[in-house]
C-alpha atoms as a PDB file:
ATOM      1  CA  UNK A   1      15.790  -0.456   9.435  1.00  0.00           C
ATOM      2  CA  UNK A   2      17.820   1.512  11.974  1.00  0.00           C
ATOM      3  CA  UNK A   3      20.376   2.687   9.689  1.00  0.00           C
ATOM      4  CA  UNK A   4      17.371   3.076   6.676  1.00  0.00           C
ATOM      5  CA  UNK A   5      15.327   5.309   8.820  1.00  0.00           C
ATOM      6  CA  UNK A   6      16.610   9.260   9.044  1.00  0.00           C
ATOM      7  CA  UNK A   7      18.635   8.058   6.075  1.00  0.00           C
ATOM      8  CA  UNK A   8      16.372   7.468   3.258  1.00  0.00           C
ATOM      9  CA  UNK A   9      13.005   8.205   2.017  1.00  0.00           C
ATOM     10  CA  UNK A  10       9.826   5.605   2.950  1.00  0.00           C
ATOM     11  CA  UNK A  11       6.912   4.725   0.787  1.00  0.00           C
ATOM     12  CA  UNK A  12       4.139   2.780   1.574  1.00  0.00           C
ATOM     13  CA  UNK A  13       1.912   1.968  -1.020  1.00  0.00           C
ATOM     14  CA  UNK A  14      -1.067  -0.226  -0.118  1.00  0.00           C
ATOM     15  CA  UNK A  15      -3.076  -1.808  -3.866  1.00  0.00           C
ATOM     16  CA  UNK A  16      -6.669  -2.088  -1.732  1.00  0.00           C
ATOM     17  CA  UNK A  17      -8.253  -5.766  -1.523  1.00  0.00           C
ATOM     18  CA  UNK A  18      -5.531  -7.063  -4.111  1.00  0.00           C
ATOM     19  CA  UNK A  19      -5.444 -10.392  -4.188  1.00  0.00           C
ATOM     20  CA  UNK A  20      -2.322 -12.752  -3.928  1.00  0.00           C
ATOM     21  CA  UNK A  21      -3.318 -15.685  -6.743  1.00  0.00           C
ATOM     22  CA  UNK A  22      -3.922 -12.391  -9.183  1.00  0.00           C
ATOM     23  CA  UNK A  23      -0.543 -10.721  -8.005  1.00  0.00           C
ATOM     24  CA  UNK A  24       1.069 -13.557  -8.618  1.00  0.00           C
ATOM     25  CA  UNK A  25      -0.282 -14.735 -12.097  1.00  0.00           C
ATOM     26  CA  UNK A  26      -0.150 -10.966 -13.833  1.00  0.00           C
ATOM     27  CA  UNK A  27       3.745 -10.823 -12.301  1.00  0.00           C
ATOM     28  CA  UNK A  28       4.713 -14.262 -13.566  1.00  0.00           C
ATOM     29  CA  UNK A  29       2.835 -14.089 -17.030  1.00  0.00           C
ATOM     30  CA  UNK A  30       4.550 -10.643 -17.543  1.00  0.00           C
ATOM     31  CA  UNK A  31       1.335  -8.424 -17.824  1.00  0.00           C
ATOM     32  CA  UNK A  32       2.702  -6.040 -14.685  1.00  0.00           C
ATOM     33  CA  UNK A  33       6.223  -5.379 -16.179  1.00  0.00           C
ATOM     34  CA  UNK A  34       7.038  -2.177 -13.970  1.00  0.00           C
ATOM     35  CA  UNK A  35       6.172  -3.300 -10.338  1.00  0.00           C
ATOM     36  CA  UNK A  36       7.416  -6.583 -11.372  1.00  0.00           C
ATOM     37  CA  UNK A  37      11.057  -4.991 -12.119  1.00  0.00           C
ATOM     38  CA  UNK A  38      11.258  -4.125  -8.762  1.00  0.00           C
ATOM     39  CA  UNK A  39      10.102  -7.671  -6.827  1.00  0.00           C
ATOM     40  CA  UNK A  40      12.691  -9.675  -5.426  1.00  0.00           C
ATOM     41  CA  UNK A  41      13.391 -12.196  -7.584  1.00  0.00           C
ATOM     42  CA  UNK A  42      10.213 -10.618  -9.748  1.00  0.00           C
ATOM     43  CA  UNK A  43       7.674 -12.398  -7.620  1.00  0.00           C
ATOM     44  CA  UNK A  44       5.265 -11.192  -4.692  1.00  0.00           C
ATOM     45  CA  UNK A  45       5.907 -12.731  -1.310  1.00  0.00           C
ATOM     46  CA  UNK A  46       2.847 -14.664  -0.010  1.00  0.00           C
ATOM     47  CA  UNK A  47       2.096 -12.817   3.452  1.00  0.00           C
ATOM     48  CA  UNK A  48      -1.371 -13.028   6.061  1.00  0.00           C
ATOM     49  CA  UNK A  49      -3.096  -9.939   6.103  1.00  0.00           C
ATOM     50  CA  UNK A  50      -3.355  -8.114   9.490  1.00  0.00           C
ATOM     51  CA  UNK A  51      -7.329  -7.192   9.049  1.00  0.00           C
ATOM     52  CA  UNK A  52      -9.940  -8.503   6.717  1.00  0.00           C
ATOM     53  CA  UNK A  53     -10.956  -5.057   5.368  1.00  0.00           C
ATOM     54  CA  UNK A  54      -8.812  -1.806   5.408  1.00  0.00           C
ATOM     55  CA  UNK A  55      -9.873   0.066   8.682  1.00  0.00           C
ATOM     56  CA  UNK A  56      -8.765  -2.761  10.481  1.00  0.00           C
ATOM     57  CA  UNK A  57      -5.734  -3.756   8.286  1.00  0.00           C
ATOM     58  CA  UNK A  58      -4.440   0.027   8.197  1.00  0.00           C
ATOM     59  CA  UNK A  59      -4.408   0.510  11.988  1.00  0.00           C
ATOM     60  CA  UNK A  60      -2.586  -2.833  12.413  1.00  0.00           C
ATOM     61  CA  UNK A  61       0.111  -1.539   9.866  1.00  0.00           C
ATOM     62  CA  UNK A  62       0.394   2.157  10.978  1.00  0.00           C
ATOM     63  CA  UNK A  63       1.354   0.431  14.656  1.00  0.00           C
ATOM     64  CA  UNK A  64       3.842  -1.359  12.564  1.00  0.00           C
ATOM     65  CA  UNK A  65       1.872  -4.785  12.169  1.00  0.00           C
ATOM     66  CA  UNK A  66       2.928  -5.263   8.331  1.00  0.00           C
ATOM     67  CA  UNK A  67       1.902  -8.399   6.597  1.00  0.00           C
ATOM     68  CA  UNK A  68       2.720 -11.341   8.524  1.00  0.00           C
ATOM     69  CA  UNK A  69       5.122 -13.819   6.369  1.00  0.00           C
ATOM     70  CA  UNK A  70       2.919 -17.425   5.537  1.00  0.00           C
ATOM     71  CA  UNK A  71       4.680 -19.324   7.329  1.00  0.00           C
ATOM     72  CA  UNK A  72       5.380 -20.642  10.898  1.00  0.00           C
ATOM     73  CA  UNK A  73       7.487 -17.547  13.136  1.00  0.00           C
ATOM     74  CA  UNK A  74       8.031 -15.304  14.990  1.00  0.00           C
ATOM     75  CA  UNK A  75       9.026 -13.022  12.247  1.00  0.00           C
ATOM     76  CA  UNK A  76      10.969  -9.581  13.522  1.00  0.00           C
ATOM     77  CA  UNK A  77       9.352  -6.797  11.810  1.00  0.00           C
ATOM     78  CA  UNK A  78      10.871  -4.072  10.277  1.00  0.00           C
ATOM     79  CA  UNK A  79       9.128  -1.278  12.665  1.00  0.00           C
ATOM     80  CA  UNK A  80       7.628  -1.953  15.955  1.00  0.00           C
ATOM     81  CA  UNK A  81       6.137   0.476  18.710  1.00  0.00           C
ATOM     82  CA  UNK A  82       8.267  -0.199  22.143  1.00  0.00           C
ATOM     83  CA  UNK A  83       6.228  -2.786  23.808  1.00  0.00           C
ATOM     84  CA  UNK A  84       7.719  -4.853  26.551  1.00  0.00           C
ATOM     85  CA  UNK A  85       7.498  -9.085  25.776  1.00  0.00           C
ATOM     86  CA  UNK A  86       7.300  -8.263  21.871  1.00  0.00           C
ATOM     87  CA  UNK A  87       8.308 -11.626  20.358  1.00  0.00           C
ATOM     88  CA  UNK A  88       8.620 -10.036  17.189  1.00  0.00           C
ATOM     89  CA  UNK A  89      10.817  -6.708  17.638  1.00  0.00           C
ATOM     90  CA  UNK A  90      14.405  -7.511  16.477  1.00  0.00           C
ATOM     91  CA  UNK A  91      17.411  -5.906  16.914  1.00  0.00           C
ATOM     92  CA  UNK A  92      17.342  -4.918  13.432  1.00  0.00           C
ATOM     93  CA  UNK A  93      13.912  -3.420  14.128  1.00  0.00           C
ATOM     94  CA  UNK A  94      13.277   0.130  14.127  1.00  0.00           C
ATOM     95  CA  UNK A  95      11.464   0.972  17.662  1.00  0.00           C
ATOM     96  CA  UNK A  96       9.637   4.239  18.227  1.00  0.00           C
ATOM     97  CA  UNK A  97       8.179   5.568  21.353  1.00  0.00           C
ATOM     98  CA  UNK A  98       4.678   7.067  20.022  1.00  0.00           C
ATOM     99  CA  UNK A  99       1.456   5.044  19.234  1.00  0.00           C
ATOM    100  CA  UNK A 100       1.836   4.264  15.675  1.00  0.00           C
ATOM    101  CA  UNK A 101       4.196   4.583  13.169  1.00  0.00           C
ATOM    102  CA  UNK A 102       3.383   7.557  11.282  1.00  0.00           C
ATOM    103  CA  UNK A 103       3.919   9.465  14.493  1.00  0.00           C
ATOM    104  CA  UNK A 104       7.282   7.952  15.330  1.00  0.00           C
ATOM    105  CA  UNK A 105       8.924   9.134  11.602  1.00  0.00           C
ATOM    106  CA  UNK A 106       7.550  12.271  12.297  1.00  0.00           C
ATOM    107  CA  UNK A 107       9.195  12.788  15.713  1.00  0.00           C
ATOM    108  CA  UNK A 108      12.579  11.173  13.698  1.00  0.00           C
ATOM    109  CA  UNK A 109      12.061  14.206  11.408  1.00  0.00           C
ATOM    110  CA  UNK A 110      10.193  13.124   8.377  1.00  0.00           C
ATOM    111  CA  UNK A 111       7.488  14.924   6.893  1.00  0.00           C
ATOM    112  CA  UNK A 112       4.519  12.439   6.467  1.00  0.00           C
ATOM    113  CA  UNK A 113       2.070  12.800   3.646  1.00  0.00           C
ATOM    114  CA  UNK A 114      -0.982  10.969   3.558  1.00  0.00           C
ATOM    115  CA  UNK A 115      -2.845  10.476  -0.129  1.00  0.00           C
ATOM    116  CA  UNK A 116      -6.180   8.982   0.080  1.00  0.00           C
ATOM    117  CA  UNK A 117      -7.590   6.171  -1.769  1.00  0.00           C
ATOM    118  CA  UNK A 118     -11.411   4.426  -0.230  1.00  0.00           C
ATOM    119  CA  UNK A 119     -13.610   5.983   2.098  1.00  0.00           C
ATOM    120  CA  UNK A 120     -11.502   5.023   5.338  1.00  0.00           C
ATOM    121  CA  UNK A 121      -9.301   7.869   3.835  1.00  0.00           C
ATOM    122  CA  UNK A 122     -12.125  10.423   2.669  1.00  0.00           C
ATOM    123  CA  UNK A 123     -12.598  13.106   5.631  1.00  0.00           C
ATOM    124  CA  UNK A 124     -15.930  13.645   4.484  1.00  0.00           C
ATOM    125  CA  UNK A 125     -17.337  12.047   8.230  1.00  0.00           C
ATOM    126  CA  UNK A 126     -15.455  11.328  11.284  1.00  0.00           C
ATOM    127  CA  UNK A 127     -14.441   7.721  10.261  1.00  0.00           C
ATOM    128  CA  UNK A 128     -12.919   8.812   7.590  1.00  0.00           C
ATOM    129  CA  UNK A 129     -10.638  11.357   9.318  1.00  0.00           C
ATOM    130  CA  UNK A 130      -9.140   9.080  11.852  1.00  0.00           C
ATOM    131  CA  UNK A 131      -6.479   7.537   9.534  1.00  0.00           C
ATOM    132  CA  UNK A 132      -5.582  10.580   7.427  1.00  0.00           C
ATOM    133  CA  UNK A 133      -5.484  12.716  11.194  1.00  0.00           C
ATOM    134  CA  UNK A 134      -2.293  10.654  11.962  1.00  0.00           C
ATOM    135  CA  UNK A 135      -0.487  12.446   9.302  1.00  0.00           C
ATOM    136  CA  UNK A 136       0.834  15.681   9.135  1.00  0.00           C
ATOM    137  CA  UNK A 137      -0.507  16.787   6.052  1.00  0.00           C
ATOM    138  CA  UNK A 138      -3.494  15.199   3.819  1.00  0.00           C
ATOM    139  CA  UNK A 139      -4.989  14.915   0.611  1.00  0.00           C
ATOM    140  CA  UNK A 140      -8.123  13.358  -0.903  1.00  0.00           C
ATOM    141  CA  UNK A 141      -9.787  14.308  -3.905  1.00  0.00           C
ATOM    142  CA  UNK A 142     -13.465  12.584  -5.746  1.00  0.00           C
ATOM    143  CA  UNK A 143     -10.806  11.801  -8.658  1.00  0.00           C
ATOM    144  CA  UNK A 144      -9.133   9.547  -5.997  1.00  0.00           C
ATOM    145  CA  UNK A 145     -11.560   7.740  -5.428  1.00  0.00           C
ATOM    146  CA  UNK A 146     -12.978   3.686  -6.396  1.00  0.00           C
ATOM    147  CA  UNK A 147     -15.874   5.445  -8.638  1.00  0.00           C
ATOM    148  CA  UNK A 148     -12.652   7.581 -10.629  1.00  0.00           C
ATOM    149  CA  UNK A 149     -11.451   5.463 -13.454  1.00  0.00           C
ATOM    150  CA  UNK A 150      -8.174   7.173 -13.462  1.00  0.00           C
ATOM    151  CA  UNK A 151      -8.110   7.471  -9.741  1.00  0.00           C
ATOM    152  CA  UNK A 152      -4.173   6.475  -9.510  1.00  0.00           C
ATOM    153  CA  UNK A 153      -3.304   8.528 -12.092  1.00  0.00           C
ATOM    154  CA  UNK A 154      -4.528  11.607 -10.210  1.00  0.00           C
ATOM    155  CA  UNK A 155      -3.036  10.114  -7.069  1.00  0.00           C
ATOM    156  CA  UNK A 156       0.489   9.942  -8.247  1.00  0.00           C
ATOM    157  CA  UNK A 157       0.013  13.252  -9.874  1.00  0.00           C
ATOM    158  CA  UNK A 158      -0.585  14.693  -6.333  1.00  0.00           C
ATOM    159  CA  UNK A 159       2.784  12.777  -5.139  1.00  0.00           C
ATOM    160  CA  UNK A 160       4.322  14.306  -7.415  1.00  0.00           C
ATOM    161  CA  UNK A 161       3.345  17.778  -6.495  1.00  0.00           C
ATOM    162  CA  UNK A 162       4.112  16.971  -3.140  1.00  0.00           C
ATOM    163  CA  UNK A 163       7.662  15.588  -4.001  1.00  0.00           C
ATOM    164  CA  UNK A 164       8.244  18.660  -5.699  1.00  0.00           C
ATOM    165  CA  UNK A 165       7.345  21.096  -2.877  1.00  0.00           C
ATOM    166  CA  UNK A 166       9.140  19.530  -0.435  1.00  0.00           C
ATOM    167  CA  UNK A 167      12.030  21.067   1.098  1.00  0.00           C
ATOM    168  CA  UNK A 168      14.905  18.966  -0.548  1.00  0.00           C
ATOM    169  CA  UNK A 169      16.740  18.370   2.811  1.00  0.00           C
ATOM    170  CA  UNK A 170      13.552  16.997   4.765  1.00  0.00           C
ATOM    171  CA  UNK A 171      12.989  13.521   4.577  1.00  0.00           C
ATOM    172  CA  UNK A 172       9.958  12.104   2.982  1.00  0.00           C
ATOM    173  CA  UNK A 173       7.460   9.268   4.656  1.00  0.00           C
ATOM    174  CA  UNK A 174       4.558   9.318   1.875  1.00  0.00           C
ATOM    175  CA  UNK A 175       2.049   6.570   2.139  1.00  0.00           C
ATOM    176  CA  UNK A 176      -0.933   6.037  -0.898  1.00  0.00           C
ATOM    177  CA  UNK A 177      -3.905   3.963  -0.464  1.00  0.00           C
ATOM    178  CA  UNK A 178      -4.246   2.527  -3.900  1.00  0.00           C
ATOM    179  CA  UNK A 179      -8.416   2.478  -4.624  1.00  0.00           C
ATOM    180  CA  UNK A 180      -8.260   1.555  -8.755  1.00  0.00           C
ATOM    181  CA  UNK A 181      -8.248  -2.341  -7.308  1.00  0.00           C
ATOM    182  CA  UNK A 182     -11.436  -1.999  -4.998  1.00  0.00           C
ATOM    183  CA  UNK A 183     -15.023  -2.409  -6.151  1.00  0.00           C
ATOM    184  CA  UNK A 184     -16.402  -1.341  -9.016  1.00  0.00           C
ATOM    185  CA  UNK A 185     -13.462  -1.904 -11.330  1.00  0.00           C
ATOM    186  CA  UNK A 186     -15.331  -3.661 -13.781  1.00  0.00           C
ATOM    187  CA  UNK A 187     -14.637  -0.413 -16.057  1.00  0.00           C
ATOM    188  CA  UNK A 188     -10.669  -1.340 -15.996  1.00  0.00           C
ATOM    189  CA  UNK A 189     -11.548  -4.455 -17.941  1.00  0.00           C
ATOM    190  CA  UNK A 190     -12.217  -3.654 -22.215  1.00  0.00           C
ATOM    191  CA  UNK A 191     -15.381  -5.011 -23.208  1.00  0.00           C
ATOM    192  CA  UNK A 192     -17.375  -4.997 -19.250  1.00  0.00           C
ATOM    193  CA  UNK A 193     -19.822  -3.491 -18.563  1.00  0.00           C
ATOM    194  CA  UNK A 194     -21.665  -1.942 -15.443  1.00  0.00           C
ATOM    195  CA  UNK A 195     -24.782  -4.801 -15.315  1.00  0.00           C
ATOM    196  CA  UNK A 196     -21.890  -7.794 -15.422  1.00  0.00           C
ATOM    197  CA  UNK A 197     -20.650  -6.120 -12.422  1.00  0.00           C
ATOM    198  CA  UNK A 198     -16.911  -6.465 -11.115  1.00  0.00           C
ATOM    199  CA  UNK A 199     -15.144  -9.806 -11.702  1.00  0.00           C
ATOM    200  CA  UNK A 200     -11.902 -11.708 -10.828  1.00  0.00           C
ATOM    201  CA  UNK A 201     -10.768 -10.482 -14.297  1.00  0.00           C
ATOM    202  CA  UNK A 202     -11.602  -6.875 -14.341  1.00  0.00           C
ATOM    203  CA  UNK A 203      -9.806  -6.922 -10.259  1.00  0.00           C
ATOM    204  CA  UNK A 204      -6.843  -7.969 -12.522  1.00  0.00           C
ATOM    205  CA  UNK A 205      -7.281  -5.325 -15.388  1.00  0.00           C
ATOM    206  CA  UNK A 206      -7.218  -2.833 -12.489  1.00  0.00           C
ATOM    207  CA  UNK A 207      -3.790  -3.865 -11.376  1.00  0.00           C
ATOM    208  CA  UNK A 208      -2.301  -3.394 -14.984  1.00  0.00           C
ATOM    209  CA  UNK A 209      -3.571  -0.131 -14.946  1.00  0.00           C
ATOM    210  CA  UNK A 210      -2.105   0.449 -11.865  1.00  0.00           C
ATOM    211  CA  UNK A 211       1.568  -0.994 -13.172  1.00  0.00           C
ATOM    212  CA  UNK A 212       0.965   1.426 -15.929  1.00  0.00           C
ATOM    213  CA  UNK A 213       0.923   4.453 -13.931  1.00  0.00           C
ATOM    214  CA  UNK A 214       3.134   3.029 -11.239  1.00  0.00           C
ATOM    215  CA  UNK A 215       6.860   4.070 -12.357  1.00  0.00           C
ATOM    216  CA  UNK A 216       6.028   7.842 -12.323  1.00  0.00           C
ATOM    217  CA  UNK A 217       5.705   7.415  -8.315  1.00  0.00           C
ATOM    218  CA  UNK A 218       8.654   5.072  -7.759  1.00  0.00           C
ATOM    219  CA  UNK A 219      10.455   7.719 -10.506  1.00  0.00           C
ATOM    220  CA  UNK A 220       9.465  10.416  -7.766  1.00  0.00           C
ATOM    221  CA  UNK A 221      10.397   8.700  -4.735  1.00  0.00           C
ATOM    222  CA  UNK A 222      13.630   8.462  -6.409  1.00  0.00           C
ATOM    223  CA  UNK A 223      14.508  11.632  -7.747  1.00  0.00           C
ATOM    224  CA  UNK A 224      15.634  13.221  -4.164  1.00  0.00           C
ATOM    225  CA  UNK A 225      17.534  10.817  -2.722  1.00  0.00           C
ATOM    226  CA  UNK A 226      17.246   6.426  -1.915  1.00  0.00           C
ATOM    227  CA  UNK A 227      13.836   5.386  -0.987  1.00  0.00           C
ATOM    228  CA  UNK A 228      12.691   2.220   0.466  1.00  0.00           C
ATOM    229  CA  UNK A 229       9.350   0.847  -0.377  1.00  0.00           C
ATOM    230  CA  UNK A 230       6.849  -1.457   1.076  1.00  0.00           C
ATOM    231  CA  UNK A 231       3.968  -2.380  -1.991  1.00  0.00           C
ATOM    232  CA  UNK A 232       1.505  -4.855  -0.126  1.00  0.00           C
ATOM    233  CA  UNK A 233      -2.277  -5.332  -0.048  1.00  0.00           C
ATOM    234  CA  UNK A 234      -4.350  -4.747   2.997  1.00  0.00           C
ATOM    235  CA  UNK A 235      -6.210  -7.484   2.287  1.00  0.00           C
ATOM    236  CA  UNK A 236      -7.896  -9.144  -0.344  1.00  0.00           C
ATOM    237  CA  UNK A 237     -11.332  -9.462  -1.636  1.00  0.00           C
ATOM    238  CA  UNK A 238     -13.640 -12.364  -3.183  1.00  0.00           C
ATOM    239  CA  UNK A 239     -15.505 -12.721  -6.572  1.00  0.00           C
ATOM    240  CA  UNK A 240     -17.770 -16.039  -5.533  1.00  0.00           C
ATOM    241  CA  UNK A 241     -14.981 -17.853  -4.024  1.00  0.00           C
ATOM    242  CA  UNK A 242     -16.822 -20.866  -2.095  1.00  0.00           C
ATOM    243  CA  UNK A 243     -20.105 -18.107  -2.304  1.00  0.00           C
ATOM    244  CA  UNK A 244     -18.345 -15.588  -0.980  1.00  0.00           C
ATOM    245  CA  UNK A 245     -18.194 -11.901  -2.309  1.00  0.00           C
ATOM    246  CA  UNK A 246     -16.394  -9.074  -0.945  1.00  0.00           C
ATOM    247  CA  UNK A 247     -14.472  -8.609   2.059  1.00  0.00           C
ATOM    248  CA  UNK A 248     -14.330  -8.521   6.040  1.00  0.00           C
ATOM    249  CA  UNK A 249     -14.738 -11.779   6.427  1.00  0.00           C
ATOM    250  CA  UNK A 250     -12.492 -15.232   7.204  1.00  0.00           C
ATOM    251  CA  UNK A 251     -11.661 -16.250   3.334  1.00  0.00           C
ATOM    252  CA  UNK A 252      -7.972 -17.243   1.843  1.00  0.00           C
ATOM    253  CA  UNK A 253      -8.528 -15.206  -0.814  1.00  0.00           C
ATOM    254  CA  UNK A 254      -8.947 -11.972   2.074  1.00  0.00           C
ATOM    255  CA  UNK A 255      -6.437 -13.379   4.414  1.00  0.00           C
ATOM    256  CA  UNK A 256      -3.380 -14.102   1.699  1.00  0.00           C
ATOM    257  CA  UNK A 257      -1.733 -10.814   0.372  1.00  0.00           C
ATOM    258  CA  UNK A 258       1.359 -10.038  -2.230  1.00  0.00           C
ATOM    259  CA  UNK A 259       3.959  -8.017  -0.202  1.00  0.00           C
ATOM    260  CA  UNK A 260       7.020  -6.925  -0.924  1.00  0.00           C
ATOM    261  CA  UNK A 261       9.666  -4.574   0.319  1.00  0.00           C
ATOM    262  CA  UNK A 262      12.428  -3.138  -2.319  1.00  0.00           C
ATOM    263  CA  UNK A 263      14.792   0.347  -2.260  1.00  0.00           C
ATOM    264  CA  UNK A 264      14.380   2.088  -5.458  1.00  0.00           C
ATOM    265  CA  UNK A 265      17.265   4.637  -6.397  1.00  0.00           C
ATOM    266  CA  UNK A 266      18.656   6.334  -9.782  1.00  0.00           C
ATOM    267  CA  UNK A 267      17.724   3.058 -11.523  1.00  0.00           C
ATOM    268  CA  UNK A 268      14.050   3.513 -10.451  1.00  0.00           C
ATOM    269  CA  UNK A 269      13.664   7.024 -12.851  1.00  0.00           C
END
């Protein structure tokens, strides 16, 4: 990551309470074609979530605590705050000397753009301005939001505008919280209906939609320069697993995430 960052582009996209088992089925049955170009070796990796619901999960990654590989470690991360004893800061790892990460690209010169997905990223109360108020600039629109049936469609058309404003010789960290996956999405699925309520099959209708809309932000990332992308879940969510429903609390289906890291280029548009 040291000779990515000040180089390249970043994007962070995180799909909100995705699930791993329904990552992994849509990509191998073919039914998420564009994000599925771009996985290495066209699957998800299976990672551990840092947080069971996204306030938690978002503050872990924004001090560089990405999706923990499933398996035994240490693992060296790709960006870690200076911290002395870190087991898991690499000499491959990019360090940075402010408290989260956001922060550190902006002191390395990047202009970091925040675009809202759930309430955590709303600014309507306090809450919901403490994780947009680490970035230098914003945005969060109703139409982004888990009631908005096209709410990624409207995100990605505010990348875009942002993309397109952007000084061409300023780099670019843009981050999207990705709400089309969270509860309800029981209107992504043909045929539901508001009384049935969301389901394990309508969480995985949302994700197509997603993949549908998905290309015109890598195509965007793209267009100025290399860009290197993290795609991940913050955590995932449960539809009567074991009795369970929802989120924030100590399930495999919250704890196991997709992840997967990927530079998109000329190829991407």
């Amino acid at each position: 990551m040291n000779a990515v960052v000040g180089r390249d582009d970043l994007l962070l996209v995180t799909l909100d309470t995705l699930r791993y088992d329904v990552a992994a089925e849509l990509a191998a049955a073919g039914r998420i074609p564009h994000l599925a170009r771009h996985l290495p070796g066209g699957v998800w990796e299976r990672r551990h979530a840092p947080g069971s619901f996204t306030y938690a999960s978002h503050q872990a990654m924004f001090a560089g605590f990405l999706p923990t590989p499933a398996a035994p470690g240490p693992h060296p991360r790709l960006f870690a705050a200076r911290f002395a004893g870190s087991e898991t800061t690499a000499g491959r790892t990019w360090v940075f000397d402010t408290p989260d990460l956001v922060g550190g690209l902006a002191a390395a010169g990047y202009r970091t753009v925040c675009i809202g997905g759930v309430g955590f990223f709303n600014k309507q109360a306090a809450l919901g301005s403490v994780l947009p108020s680490l970035f230098q600039e914003s945005h969060w629109e109703p139409e982004f939001s888990v009631a908005a049936p096209d709410s990624f469609a409207a995100q990605v058309t505010r990348a875009e505008e942002v993309v397109a404003a952007l000084d061409p010789a300023r780099r670019l960290f843009l981050f999207v919280n990705v709400s089309a996956l969270h509860q309800p999405n029981w209107f992504h699925l043909p045929g539901a209906t508001r009384e049935a309520g969301d389901t394990r099959a309508s969480h995985a209708a949302a994700l197509e939609y997603v993949d549908r809309h998905i290309g015109r932000l890598f195509a965007a990332m793209s267009s100025r320069r290399r860009c290197f992308a993290v795609v991940c879940s913050d955590h995932g969510t449960t539809y009567g697993d074991d009795g369970y429903t929802g989120h924030r609390l100590g399930h495999e289906a919250v704890w196991t995430v997709p992840y997967a890291h990927f530079f998109l280029d000329e190829a991407a548009r």
